[in-house]
Protein backbone atom coordinates (compact mmCIF):
# COMPACT_ATOMS: atom_id res chain seq x y z
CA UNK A 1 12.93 39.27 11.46
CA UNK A 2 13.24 40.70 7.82
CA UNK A 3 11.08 39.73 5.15
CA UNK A 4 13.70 37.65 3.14
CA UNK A 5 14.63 35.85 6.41
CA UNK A 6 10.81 34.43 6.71
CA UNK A 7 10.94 33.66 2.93
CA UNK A 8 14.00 31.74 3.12
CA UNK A 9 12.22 29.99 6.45
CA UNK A 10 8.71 29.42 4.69
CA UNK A 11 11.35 27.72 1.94
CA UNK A 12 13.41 26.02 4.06
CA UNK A 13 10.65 24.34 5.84
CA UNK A 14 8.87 23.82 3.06
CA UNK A 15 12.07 21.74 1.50
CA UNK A 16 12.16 19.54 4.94
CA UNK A 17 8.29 18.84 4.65
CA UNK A 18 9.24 17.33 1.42
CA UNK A 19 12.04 15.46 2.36
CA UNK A 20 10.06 13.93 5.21
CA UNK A 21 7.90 12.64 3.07
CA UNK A 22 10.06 10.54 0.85
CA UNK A 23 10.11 8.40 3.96
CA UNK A 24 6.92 8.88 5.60
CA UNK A 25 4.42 8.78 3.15
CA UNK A 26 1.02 9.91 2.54
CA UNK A 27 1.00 13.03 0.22
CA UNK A 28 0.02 15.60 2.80
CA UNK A 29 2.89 16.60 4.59
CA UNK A 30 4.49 16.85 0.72
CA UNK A 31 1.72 19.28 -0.81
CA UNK A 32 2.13 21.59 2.20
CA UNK A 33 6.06 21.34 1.41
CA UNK A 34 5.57 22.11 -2.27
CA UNK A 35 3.01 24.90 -1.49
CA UNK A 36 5.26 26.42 0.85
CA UNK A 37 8.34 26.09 -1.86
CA UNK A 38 6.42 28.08 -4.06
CA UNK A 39 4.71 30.28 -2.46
CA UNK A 40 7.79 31.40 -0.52
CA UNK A 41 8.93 32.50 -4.21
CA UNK A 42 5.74 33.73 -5.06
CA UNK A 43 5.78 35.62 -2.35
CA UNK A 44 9.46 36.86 -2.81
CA UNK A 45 8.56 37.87 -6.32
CA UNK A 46 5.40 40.37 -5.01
CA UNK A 47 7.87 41.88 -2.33
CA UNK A 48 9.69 43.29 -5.13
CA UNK A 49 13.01 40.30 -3.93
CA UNK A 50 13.54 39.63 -7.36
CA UNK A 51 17.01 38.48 -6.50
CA UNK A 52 16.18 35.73 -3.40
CA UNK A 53 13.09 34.38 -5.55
CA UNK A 54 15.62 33.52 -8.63
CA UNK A 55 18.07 31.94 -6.27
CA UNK A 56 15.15 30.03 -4.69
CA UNK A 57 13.97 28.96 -8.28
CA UNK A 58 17.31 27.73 -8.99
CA UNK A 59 18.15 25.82 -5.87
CA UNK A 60 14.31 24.54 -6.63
CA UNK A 61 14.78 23.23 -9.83
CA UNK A 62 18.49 21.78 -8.81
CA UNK A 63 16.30 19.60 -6.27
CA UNK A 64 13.98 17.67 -8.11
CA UNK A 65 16.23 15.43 -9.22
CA UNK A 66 18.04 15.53 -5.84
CA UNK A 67 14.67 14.52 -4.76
CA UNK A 68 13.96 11.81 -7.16
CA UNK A 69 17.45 10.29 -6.70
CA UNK A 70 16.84 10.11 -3.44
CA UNK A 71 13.68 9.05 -3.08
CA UNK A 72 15.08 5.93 -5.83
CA UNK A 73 18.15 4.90 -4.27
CA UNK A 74 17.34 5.25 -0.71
CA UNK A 75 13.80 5.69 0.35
CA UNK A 76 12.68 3.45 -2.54
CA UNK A 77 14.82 0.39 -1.07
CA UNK A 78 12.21 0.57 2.07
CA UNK A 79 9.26 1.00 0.80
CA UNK A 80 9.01 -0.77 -2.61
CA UNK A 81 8.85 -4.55 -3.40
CA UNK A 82 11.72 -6.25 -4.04
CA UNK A 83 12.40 -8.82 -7.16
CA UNK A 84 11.61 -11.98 -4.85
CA UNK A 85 8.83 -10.20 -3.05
CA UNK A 86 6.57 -9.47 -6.38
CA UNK A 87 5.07 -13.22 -6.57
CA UNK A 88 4.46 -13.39 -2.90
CA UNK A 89 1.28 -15.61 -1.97
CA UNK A 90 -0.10 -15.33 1.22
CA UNK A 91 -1.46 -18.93 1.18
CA UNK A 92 0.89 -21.92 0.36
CA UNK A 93 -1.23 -23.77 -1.70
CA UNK A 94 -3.70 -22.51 -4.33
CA UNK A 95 -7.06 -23.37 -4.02
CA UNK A 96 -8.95 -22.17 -7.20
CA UNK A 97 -8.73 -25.00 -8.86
CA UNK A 98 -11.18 -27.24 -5.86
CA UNK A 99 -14.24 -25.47 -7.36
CA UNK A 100 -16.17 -28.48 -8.61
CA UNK A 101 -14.39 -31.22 -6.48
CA UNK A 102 -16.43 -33.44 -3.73
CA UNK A 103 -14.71 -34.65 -0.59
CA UNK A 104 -16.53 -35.54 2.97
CA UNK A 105 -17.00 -33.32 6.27
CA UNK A 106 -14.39 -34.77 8.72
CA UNK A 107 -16.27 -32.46 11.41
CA UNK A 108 -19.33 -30.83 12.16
CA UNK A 109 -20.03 -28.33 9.46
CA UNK A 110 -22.03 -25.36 11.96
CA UNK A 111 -21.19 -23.48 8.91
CA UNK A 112 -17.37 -24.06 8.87
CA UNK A 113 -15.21 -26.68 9.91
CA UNK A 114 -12.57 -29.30 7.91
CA UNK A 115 -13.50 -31.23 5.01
CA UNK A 116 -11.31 -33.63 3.00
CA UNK A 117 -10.69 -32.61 -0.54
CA UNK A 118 -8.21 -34.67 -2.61
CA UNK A 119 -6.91 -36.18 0.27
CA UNK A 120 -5.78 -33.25 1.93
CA UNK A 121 -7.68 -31.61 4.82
CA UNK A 122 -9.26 -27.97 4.10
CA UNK A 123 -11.07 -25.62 6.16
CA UNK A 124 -13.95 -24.80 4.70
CA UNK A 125 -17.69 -23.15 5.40
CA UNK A 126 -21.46 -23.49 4.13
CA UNK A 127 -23.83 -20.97 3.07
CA UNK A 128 -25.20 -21.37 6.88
CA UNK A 129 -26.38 -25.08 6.80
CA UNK A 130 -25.55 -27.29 9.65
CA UNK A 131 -23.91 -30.52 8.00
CA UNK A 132 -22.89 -33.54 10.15
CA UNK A 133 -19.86 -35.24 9.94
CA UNK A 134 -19.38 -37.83 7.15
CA UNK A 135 -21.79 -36.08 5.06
CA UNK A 136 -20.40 -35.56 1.04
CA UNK A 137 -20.06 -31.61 0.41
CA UNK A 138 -18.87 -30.49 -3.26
CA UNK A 139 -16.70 -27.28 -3.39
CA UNK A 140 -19.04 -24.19 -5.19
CA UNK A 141 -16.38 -21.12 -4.23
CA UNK A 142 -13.09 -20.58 -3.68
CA UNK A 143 -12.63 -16.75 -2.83
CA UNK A 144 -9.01 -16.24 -1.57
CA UNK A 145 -9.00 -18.67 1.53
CA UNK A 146 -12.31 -19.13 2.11
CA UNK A 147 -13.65 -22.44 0.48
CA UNK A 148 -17.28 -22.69 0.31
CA UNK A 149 -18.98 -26.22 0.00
CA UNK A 150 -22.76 -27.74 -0.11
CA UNK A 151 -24.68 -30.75 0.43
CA UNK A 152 -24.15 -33.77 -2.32
């Protein structure tokens, strides 16, 4: 195999390492494409191919925004958010605002269990107490999910 043949194949696979990773992300298989894109021409250029590392340039330069079209119109429609995905909440209710609020164990708190809290029922956990059922808690941290209570 000639020279320019395994610079046009260092190039070539270097271009589909790229493309791969529009859709299968994670920056490494994309670095090795871009060092292989240009080291194919660097290489090119220090065989004296002045000729296939200009037409390798070209077709280079002609990509990117191949590439970023691509990557926008059709790899972009899988992997980014879209307009009624961008206020997604995990949780159905929100829950900051029971810091401060007192309700009653409706089960054994051995640290978690269910408490009432505005009339609704909550699970919730201690700071490792043990607190018997009936017994007044007050909310002291809300951290995504996790509502933490104490002792009245």
């Amino acid at each position: 195999m000639g020279e320019q043949n395994v610079i046009i194949l260092v190039f070539l696979c270097g271009l589909l390492a790229m493309f791969i990773e529009l859709f299968i992300p994670g920056m490494v298989l994309g670095m090795f494409g871009m060092l292989a894109v240009v080291g194919s021409i660097i290489y090119a250029l220090a065989l004296g191919h002045t000729t296939t590392a200009t037409v390798l340039a070209v077709v280079t330069i002609a990509l990117v925004p191949a590439f970023f079209l691509l990557w926008k119109n059709v790899a972009g429609k899988f992997l980014a958010l879209k307009e009624q995905e961008k206020d997604f909440r995990p949780s159905t209710k929100i829950v900051e605002d029971l810091v401060g609020l007192e309700g009653e164990a409706l089960s054994l708190l051995r640290p978690s269990g269910i408490a009432r809290l505005n009339d609704e029922r909550h699970d919730v956990v201690t700071r490792g107490e043990m607190l018997e059922k009936g017994t007044r808690v007050k909310v002291i941290e809300v951290s995504g999910n996790r509502i933490v209570v104490r002792k009245v």
